[in-house]
PDB file of N, CA and C in Angstrom:
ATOM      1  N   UNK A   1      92.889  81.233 101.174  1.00  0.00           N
ATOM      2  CA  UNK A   1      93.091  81.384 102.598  1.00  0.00           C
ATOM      3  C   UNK A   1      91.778  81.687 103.312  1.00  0.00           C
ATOM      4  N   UNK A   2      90.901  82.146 102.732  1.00  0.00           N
ATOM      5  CA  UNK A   2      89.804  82.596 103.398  1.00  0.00           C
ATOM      6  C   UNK A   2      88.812  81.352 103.764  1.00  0.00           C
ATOM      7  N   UNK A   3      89.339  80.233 103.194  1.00  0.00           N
ATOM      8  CA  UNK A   3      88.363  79.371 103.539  1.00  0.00           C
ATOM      9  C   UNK A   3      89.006  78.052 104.714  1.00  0.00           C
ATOM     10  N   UNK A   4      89.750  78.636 105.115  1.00  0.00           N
ATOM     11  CA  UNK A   4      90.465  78.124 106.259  1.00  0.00           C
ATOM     12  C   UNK A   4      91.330  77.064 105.925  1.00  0.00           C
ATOM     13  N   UNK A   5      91.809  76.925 104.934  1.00  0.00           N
ATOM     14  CA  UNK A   5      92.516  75.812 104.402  1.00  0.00           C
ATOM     15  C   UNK A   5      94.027  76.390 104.570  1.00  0.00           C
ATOM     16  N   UNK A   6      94.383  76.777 105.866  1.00  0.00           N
ATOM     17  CA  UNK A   6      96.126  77.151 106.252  1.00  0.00           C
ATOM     18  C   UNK A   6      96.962  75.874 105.910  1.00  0.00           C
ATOM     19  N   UNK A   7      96.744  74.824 106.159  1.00  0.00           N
ATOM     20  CA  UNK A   7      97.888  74.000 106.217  1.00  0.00           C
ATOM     21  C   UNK A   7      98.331  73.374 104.560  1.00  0.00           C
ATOM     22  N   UNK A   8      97.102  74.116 104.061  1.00  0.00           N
ATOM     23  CA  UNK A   8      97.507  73.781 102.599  1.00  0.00           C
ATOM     24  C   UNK A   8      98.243  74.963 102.142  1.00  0.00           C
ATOM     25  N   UNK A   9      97.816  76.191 102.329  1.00  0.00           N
ATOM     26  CA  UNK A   9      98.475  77.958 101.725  1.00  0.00           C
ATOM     27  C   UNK A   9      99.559  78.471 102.308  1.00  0.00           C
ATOM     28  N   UNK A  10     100.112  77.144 103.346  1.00  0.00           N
ATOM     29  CA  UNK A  10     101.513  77.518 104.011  1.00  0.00           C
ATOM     30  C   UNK A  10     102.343  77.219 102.944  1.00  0.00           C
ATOM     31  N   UNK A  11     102.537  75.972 102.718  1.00  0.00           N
ATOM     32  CA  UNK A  11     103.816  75.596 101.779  1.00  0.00           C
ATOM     33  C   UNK A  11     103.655  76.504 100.446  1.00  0.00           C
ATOM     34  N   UNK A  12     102.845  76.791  99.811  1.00  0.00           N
ATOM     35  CA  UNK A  12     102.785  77.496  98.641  1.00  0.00           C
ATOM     36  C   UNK A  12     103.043  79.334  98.892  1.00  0.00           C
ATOM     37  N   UNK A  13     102.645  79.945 100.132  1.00  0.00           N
ATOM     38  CA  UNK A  13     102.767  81.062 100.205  1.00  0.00           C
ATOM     39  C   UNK A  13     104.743  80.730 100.773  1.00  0.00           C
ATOM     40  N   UNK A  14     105.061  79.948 101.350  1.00  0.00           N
ATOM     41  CA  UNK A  14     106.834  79.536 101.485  1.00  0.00           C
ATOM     42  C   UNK A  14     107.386  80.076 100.332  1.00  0.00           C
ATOM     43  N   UNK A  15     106.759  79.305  99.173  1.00  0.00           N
ATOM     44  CA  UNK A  15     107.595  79.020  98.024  1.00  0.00           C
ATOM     45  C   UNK A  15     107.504  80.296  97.703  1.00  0.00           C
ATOM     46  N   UNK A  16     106.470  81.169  97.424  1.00  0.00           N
ATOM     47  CA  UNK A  16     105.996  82.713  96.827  1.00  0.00           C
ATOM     48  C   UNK A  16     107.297  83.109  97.438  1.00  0.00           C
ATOM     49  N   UNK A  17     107.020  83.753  98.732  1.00  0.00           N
ATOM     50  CA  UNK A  17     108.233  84.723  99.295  1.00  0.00           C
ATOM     51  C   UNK A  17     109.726  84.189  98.909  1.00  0.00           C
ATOM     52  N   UNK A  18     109.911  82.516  98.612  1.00  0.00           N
ATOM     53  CA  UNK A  18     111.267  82.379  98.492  1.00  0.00           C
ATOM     54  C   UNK A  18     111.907  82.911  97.624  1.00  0.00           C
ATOM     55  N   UNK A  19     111.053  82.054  96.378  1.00  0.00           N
ATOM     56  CA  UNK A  19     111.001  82.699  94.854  1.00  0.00           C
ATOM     57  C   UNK A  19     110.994  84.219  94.556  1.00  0.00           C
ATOM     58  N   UNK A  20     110.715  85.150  95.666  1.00  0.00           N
ATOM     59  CA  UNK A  20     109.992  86.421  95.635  1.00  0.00           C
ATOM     60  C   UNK A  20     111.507  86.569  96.187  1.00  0.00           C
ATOM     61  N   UNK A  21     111.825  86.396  96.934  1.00  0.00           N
ATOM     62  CA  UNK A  21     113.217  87.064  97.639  1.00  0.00           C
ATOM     63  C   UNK A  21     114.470  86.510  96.591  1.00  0.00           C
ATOM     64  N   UNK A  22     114.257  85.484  95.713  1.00  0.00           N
ATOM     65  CA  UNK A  22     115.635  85.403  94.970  1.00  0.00           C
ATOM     66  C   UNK A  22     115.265  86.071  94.303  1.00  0.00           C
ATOM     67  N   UNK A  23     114.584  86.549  93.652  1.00  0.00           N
ATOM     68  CA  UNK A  23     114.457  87.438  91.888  1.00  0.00           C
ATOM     69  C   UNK A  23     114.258  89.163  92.085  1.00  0.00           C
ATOM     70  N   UNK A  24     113.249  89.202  93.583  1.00  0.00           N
ATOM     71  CA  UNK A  24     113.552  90.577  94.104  1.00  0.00           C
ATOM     72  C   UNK A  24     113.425  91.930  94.938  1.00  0.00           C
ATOM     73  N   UNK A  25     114.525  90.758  95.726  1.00  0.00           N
ATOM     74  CA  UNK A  25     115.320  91.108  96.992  1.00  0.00           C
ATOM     75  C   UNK A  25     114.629  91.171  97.704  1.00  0.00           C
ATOM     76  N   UNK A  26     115.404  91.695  99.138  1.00  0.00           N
ATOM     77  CA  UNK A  26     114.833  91.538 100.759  1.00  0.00           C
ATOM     78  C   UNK A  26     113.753  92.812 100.501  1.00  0.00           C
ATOM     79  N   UNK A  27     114.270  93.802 100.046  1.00  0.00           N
ATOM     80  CA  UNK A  27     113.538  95.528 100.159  1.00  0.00           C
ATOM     81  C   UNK A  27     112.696  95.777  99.375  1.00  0.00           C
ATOM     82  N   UNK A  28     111.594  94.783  98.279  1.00  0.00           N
ATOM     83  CA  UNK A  28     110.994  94.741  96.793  1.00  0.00           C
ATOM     84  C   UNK A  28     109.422  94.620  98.122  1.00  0.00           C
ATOM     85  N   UNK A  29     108.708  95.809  98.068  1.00  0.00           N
ATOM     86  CA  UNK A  29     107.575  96.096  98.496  1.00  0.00           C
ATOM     87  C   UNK A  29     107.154  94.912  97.573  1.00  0.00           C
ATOM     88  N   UNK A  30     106.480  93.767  96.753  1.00  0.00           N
ATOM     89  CA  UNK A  30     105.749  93.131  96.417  1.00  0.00           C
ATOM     90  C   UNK A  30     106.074  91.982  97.309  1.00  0.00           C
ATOM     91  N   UNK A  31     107.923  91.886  97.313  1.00  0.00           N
ATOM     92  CA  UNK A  31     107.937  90.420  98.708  1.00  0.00           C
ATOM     93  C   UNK A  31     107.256  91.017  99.553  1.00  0.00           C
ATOM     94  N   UNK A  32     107.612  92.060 100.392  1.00  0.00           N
ATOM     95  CA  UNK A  32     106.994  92.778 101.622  1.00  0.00           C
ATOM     96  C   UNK A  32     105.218  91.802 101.669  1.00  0.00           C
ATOM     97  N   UNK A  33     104.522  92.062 100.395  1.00  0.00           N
ATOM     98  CA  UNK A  33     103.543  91.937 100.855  1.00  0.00           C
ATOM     99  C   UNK A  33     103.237  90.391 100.707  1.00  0.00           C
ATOM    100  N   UNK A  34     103.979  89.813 100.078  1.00  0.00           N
ATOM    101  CA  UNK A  34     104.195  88.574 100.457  1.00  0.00           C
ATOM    102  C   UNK A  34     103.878  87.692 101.515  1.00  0.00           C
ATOM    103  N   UNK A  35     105.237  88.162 102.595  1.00  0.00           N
ATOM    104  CA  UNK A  35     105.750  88.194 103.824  1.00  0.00           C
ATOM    105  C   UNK A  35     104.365  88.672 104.233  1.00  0.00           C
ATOM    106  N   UNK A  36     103.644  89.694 103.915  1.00  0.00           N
ATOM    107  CA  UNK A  36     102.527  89.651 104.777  1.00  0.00           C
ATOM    108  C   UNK A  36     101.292  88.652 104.761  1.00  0.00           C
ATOM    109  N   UNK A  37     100.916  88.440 103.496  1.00  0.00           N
ATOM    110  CA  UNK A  37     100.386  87.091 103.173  1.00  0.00           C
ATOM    111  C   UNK A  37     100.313  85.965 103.980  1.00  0.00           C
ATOM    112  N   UNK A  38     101.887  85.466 104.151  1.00  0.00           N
ATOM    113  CA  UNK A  38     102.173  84.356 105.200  1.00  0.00           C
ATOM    114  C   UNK A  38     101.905  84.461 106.003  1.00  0.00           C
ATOM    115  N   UNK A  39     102.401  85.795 106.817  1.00  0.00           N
ATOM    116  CA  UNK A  39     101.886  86.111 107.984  1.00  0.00           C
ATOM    117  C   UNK A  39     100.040  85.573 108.831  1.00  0.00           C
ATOM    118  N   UNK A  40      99.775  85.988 107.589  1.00  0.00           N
ATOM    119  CA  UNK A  40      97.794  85.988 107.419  1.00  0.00           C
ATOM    120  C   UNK A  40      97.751  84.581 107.748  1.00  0.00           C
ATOM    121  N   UNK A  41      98.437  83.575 107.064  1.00  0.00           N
ATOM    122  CA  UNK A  41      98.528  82.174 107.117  1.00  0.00           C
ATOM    123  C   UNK A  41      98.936  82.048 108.541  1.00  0.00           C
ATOM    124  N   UNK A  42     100.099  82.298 108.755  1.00  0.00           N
ATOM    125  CA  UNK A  42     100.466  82.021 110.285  1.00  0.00           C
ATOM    126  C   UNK A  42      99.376  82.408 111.506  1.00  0.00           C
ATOM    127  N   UNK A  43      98.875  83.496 111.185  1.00  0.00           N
ATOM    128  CA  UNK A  43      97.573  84.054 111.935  1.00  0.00           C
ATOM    129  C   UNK A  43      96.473  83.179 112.166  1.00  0.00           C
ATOM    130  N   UNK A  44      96.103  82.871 110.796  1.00  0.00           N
ATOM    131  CA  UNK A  44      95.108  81.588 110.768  1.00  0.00           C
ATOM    132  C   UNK A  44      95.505  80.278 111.707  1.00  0.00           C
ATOM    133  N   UNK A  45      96.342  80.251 111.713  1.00  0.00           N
ATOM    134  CA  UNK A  45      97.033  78.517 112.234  1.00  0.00           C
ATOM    135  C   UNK A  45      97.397  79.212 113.687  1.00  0.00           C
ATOM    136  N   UNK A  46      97.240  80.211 114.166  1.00  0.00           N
ATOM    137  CA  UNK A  46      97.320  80.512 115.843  1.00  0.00           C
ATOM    138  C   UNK A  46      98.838  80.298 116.135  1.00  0.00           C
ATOM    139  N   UNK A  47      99.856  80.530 115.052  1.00  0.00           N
ATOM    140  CA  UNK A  47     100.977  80.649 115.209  1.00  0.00           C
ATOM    141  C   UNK A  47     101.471  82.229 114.955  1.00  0.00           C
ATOM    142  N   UNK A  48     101.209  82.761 116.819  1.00  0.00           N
ATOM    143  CA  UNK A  48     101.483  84.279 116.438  1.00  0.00           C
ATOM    144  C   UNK A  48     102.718  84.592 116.901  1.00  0.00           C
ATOM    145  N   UNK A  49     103.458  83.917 117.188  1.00  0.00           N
ATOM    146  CA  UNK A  49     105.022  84.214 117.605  1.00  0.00           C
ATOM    147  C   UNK A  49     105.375  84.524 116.557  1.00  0.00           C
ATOM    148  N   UNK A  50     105.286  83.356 115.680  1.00  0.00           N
ATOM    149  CA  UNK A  50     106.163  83.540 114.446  1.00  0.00           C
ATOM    150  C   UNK A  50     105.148  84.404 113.437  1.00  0.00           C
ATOM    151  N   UNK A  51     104.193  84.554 113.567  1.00  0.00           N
ATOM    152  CA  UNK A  51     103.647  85.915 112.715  1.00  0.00           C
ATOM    153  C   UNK A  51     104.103  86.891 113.247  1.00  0.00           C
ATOM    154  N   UNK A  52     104.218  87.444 114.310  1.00  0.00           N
ATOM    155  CA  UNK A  52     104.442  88.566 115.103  1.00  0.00           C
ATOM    156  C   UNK A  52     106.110  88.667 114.291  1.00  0.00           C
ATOM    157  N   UNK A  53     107.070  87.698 114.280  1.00  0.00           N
ATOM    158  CA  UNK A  53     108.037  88.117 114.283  1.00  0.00           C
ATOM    159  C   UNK A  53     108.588  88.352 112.686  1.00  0.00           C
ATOM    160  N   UNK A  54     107.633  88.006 111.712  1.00  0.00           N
ATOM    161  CA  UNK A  54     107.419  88.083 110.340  1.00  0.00           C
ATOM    162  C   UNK A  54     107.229  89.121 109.855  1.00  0.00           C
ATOM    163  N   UNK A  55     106.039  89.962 110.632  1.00  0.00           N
ATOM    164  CA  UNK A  55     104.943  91.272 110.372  1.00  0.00           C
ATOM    165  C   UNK A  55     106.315  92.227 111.158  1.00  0.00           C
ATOM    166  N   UNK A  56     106.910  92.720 112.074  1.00  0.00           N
ATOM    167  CA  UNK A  56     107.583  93.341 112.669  1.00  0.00           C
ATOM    168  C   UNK A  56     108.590  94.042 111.484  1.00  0.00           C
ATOM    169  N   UNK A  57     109.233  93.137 110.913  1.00  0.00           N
ATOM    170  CA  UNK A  57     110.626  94.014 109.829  1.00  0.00           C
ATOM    171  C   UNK A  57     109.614  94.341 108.567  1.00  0.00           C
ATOM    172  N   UNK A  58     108.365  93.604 108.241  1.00  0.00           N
ATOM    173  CA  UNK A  58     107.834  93.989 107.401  1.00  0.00           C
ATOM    174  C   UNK A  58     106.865  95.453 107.809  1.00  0.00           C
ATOM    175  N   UNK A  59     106.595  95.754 108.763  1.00  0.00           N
ATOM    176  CA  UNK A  59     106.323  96.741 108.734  1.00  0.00           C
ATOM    177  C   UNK A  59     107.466  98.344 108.999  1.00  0.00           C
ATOM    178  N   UNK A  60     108.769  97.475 109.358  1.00  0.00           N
ATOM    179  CA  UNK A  60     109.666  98.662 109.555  1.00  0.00           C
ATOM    180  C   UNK A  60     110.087  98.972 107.973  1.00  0.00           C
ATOM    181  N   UNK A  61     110.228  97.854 107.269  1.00  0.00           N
ATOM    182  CA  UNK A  61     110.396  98.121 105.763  1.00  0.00           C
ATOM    183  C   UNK A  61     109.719  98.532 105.022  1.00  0.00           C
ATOM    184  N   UNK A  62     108.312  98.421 104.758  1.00  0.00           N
ATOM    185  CA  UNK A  62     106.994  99.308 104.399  1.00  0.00           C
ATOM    186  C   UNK A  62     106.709 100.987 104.594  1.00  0.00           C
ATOM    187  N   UNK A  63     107.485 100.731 105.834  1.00  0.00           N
ATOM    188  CA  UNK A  63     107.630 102.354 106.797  1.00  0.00           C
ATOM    189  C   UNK A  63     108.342 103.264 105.689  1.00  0.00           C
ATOM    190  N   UNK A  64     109.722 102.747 105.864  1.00  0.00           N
ATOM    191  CA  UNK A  64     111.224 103.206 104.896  1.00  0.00           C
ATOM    192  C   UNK A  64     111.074 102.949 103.550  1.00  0.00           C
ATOM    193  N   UNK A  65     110.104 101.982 102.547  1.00  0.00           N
ATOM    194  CA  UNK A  65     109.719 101.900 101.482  1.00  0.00           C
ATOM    195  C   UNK A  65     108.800 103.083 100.534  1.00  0.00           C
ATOM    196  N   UNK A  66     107.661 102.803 101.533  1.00  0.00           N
ATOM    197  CA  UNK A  66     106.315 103.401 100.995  1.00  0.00           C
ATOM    198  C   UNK A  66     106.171 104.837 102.020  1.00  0.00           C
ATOM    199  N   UNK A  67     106.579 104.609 103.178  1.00  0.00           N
ATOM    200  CA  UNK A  67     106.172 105.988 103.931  1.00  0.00           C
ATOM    201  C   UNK A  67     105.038 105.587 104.789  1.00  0.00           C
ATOM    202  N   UNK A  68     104.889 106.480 106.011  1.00  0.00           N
ATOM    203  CA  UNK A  68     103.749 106.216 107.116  1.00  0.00           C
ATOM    204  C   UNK A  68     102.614 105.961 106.807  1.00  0.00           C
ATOM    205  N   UNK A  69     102.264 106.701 105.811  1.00  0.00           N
ATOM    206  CA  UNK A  69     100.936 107.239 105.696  1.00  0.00           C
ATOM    207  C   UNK A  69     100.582 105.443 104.731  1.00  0.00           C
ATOM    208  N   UNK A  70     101.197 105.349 104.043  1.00  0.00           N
ATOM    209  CA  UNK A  70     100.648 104.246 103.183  1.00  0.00           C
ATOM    210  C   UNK A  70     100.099 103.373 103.598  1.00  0.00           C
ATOM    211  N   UNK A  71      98.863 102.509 102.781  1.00  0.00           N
ATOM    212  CA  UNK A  71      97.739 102.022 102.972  1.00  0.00           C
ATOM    213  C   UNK A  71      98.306 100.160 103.508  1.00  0.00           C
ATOM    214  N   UNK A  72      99.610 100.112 102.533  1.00  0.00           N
ATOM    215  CA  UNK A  72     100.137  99.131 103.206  1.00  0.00           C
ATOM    216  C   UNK A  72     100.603  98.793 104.529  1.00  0.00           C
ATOM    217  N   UNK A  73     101.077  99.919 104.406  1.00  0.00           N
ATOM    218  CA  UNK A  73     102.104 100.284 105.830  1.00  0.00           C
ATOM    219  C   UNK A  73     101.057 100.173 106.803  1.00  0.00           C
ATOM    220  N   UNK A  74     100.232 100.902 107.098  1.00  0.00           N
ATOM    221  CA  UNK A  74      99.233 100.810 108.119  1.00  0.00           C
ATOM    222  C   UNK A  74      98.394  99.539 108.272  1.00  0.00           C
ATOM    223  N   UNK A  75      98.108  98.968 107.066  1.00  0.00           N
ATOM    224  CA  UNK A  75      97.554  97.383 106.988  1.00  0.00           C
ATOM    225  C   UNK A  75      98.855  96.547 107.668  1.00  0.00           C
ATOM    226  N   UNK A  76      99.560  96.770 107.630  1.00  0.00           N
ATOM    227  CA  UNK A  76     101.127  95.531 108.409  1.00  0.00           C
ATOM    228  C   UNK A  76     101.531  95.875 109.668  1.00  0.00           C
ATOM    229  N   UNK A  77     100.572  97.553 110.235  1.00  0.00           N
ATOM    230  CA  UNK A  77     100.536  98.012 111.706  1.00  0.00           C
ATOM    231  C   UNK A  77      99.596  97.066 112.136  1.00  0.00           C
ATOM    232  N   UNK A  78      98.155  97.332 111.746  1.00  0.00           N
ATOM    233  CA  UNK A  78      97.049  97.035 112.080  1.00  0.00           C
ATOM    234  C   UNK A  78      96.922  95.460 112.235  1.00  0.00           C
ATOM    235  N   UNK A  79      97.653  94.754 111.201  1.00  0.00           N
ATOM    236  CA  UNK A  79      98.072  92.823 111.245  1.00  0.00           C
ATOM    237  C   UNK A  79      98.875  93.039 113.008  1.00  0.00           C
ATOM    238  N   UNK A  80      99.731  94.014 113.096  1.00  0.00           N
ATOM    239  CA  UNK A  80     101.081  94.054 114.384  1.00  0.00           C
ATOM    240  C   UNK A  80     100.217  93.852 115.449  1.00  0.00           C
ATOM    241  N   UNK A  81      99.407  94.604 115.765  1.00  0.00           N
ATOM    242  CA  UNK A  81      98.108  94.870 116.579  1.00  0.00           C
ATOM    243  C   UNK A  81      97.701  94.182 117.044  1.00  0.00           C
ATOM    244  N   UNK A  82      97.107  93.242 115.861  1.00  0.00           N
ATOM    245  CA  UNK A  82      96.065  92.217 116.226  1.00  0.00           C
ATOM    246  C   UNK A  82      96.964  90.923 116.664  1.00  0.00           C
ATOM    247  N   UNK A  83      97.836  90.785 116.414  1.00  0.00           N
ATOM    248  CA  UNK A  83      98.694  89.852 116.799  1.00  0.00           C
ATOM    249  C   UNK A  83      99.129  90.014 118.434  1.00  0.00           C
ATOM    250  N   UNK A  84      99.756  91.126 118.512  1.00  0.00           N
ATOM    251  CA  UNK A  84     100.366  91.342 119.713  1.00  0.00           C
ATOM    252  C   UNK A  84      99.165  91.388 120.623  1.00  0.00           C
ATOM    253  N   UNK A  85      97.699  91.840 120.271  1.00  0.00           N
ATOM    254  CA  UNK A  85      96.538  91.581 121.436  1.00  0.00           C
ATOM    255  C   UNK A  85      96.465  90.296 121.506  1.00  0.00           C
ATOM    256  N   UNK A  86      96.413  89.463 120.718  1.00  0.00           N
ATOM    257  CA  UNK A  86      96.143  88.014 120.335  1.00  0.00           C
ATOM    258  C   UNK A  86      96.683  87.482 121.279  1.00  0.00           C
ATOM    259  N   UNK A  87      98.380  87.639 121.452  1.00  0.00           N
ATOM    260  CA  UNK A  87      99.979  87.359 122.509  1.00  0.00           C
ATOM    261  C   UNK A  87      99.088  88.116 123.592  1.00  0.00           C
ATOM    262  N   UNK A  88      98.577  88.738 123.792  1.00  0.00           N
ATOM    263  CA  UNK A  88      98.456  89.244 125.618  1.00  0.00           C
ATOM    264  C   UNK A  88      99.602  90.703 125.614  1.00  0.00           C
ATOM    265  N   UNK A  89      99.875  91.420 124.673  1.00  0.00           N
ATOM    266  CA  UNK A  89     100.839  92.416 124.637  1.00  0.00           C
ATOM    267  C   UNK A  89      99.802  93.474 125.547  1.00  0.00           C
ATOM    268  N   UNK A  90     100.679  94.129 126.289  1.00  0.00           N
ATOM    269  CA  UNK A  90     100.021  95.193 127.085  1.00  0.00           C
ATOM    270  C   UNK A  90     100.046  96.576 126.224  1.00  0.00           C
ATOM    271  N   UNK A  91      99.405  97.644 126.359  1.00  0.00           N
ATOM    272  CA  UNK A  91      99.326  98.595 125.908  1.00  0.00           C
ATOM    273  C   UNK A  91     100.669  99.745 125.626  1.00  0.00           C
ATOM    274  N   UNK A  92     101.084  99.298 126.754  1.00  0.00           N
ATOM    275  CA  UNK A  92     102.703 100.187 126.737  1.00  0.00           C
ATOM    276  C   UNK A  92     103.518  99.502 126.260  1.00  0.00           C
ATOM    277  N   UNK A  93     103.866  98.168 125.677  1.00  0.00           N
ATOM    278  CA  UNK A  93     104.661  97.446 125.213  1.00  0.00           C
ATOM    279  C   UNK A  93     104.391  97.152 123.820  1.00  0.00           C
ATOM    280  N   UNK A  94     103.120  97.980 123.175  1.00  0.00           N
ATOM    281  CA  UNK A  94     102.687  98.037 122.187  1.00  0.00           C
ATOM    282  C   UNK A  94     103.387  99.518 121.361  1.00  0.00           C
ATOM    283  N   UNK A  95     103.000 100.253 122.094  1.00  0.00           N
ATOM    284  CA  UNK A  95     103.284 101.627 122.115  1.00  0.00           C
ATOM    285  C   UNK A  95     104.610 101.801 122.040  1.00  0.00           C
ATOM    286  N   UNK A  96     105.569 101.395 122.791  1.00  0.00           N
ATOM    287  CA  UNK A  96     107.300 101.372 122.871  1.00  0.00           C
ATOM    288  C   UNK A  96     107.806 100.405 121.941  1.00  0.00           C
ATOM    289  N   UNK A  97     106.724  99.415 121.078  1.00  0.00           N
ATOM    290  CA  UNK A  97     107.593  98.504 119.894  1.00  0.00           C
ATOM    291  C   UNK A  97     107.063  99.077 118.727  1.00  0.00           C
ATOM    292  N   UNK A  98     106.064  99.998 118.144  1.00  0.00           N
ATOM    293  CA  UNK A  98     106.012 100.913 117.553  1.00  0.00           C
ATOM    294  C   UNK A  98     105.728 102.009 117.561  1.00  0.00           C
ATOM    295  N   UNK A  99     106.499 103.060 117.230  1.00  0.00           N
ATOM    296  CA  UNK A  99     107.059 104.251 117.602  1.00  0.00           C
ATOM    297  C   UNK A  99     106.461 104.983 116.976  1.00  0.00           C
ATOM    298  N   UNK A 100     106.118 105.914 115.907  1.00  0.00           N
ATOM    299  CA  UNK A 100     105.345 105.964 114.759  1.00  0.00           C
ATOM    300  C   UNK A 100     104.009 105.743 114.764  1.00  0.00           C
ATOM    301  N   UNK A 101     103.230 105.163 115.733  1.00  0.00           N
ATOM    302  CA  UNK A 101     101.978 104.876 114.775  1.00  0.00           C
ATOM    303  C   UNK A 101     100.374 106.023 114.633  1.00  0.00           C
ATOM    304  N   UNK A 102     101.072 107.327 115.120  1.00  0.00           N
ATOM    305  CA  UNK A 102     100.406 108.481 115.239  1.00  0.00           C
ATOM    306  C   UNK A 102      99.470 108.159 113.473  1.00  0.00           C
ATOM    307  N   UNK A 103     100.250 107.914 112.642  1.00  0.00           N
ATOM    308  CA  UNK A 103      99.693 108.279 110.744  1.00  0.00           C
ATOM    309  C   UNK A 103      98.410 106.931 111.402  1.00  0.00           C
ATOM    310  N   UNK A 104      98.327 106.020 112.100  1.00  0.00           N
ATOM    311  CA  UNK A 104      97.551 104.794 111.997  1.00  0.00           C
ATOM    312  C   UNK A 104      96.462 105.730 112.526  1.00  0.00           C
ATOM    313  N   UNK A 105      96.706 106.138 114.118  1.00  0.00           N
ATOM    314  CA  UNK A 105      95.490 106.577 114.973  1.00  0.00           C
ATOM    315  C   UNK A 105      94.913 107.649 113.467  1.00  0.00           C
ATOM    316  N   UNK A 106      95.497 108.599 112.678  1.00  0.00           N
ATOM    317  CA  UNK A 106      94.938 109.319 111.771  1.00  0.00           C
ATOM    318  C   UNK A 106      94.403 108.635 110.739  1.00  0.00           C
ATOM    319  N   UNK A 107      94.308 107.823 110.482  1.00  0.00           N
ATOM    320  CA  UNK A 107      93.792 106.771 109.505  1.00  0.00           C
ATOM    321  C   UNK A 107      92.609 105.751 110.679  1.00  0.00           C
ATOM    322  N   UNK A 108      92.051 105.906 111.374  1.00  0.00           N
ATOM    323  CA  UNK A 108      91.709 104.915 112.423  1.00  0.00           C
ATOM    324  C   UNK A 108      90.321 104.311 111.490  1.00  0.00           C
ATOM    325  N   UNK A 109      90.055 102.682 111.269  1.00  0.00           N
ATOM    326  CA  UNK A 109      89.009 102.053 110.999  1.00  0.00           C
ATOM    327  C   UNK A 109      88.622 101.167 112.243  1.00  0.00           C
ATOM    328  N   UNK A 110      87.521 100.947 111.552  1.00  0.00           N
ATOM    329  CA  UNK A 110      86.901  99.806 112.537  1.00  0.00           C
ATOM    330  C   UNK A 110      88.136  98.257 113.432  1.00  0.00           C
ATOM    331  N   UNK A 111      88.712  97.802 112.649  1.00  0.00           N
ATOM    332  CA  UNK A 111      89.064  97.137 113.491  1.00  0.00           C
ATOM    333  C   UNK A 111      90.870  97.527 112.842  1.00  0.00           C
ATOM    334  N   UNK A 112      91.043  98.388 114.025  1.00  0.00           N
ATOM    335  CA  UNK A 112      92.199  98.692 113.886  1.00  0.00           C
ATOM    336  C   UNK A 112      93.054  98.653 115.601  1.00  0.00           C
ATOM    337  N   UNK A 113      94.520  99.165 115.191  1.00  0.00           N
ATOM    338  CA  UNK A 113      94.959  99.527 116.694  1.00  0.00           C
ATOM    339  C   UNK A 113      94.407  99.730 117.695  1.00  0.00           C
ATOM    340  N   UNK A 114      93.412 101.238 117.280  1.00  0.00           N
ATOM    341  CA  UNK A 114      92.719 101.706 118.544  1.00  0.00           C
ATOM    342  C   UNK A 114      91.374 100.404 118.507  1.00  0.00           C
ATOM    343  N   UNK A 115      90.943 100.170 117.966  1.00  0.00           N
ATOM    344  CA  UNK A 115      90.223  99.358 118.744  1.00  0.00           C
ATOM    345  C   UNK A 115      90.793  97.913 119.181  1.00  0.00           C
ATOM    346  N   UNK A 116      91.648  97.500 119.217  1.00  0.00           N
ATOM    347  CA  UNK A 116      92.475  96.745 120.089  1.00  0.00           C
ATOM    348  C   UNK A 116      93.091  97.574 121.408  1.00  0.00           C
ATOM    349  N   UNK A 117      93.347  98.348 121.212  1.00  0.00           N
ATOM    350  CA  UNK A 117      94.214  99.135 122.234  1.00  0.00           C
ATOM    351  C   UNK A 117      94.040 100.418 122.232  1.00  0.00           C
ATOM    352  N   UNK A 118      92.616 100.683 122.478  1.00  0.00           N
ATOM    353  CA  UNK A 118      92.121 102.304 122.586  1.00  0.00           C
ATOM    354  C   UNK A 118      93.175 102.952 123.506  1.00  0.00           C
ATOM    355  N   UNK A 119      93.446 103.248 124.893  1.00  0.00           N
ATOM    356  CA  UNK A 119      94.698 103.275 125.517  1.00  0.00           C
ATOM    357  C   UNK A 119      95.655 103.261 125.436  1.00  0.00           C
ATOM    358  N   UNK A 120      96.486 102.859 124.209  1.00  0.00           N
ATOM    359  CA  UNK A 120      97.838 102.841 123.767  1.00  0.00           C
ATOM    360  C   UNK A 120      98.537 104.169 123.350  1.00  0.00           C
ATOM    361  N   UNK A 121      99.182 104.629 124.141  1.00  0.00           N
ATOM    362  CA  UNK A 121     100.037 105.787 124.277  1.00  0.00           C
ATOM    363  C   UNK A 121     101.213 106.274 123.201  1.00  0.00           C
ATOM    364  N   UNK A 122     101.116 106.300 122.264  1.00  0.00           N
ATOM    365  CA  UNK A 122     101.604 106.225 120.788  1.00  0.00           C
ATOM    366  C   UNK A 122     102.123 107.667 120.267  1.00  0.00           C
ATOM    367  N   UNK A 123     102.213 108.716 121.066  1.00  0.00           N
ATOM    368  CA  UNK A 123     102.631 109.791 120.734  1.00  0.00           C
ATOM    369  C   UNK A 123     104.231 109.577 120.580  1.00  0.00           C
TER     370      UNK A 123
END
């Protein structure tokens, strides 16, 4: 994926998560990161609707899986982020679609939430 070859790492990252969701299940943190994978793909190809709407249950499930604090969990905030700046998401509509992301601002890197949305009201 890193070498920009999306339209080839779509159909094969498909098959991963499919294969990944029959053998185990919707709630198996390894699909999770799957599902995030694709996402990355969808990102690449400037298809952020449907990343946005990919990354969203995967990060509410990561949440309820692994817990706030986790390194995943905050990597499938920080994908949410960059997507929804990507879409034109405003700061308060960021803030009111995740609720939670106080453990992120405490974890804050370089290209994270706050620096997409230093302003985002997240308490």
């Amino acid at each position: 994926m890193q070498q920009g070859r999306w339209e080839e790492a779509e159909p094969l990252a498909l098959e991963v998560v499919n294969l990944r969701k029959a053998s185990l299940g919707p709630d198996d943190p390894v699909l999770l990161m799957s599902i995030h994978k694709l996402v990355a793909v969808y990102m690449g190809q400037n298809r952020l609707e449907e990343a946005g709407d990919l990354e969203l249950p995967v990060l509410d499930m990561l949440t309820k899986v692994k817990g706030e604090q986790h390194p995943a969990t905050l990597k499938a905030m920080d994908s949410l982020a960059k997507i929804w700046y990507a879409r034109g998401k405003t700061n308060r509509s960021l803030a009111s679609d995740v609720k939670g992301c106080q453990p992120f601002r405490d974890n804050f890197r370089p290209f994270s939430l706050l620096h997409y949305c230093p302003q985002a009201d997240c308490q």
